[in-house]
Protein backbone atom coordinates (compact mmCIF):
# COMPACT_ATOMS: atom_id res chain seq x y z
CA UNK A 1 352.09 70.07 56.38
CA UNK A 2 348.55 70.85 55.19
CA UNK A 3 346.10 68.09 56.37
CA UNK A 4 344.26 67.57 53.23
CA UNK A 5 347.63 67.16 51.94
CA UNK A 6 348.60 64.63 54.29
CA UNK A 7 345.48 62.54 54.22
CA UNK A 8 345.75 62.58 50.23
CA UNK A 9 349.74 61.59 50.49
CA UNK A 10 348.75 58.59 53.00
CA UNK A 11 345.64 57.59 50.50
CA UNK A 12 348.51 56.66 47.53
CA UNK A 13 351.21 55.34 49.67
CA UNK A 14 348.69 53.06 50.97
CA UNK A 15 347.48 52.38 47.74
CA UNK A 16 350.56 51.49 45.96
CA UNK A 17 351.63 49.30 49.02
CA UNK A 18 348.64 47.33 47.85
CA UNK A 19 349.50 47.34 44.31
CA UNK A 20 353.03 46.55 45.04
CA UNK A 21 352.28 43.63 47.12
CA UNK A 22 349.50 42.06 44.60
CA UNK A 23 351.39 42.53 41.62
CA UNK A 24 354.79 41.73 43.03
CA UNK A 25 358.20 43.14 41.75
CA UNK A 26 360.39 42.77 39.17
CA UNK A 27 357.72 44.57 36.31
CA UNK A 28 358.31 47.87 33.84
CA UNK A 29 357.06 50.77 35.35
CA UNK A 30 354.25 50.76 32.89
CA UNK A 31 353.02 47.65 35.07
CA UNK A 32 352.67 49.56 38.37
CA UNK A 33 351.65 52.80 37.50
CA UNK A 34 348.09 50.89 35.32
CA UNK A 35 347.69 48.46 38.53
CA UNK A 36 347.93 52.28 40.44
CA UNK A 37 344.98 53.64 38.14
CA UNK A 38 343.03 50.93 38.03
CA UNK A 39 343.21 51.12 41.98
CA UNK A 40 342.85 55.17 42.33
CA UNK A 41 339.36 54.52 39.75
């Protein structure tokens, strides 16, 4: 595996850990994936 690629993978799993465990569960899709932008901006 490359290790930009890596780095970059880590960088959103981490980031929609965080998301996930603000927002909670039990939301649309839709929910997650603005939370996700807002946090990747």
């Amino acid at each position: 595996m490359d290790i930009p690629l890596r780095t970059s993978t880590d960088l959103v799993i981490s980031c929609f850990c965080k998301v996930y465990n603000t927002v909670g569960y039990g939301f649309l899709e839709r929910v997650y994936e603005r939370a996700l932008l807002s946090a990747f901006q």
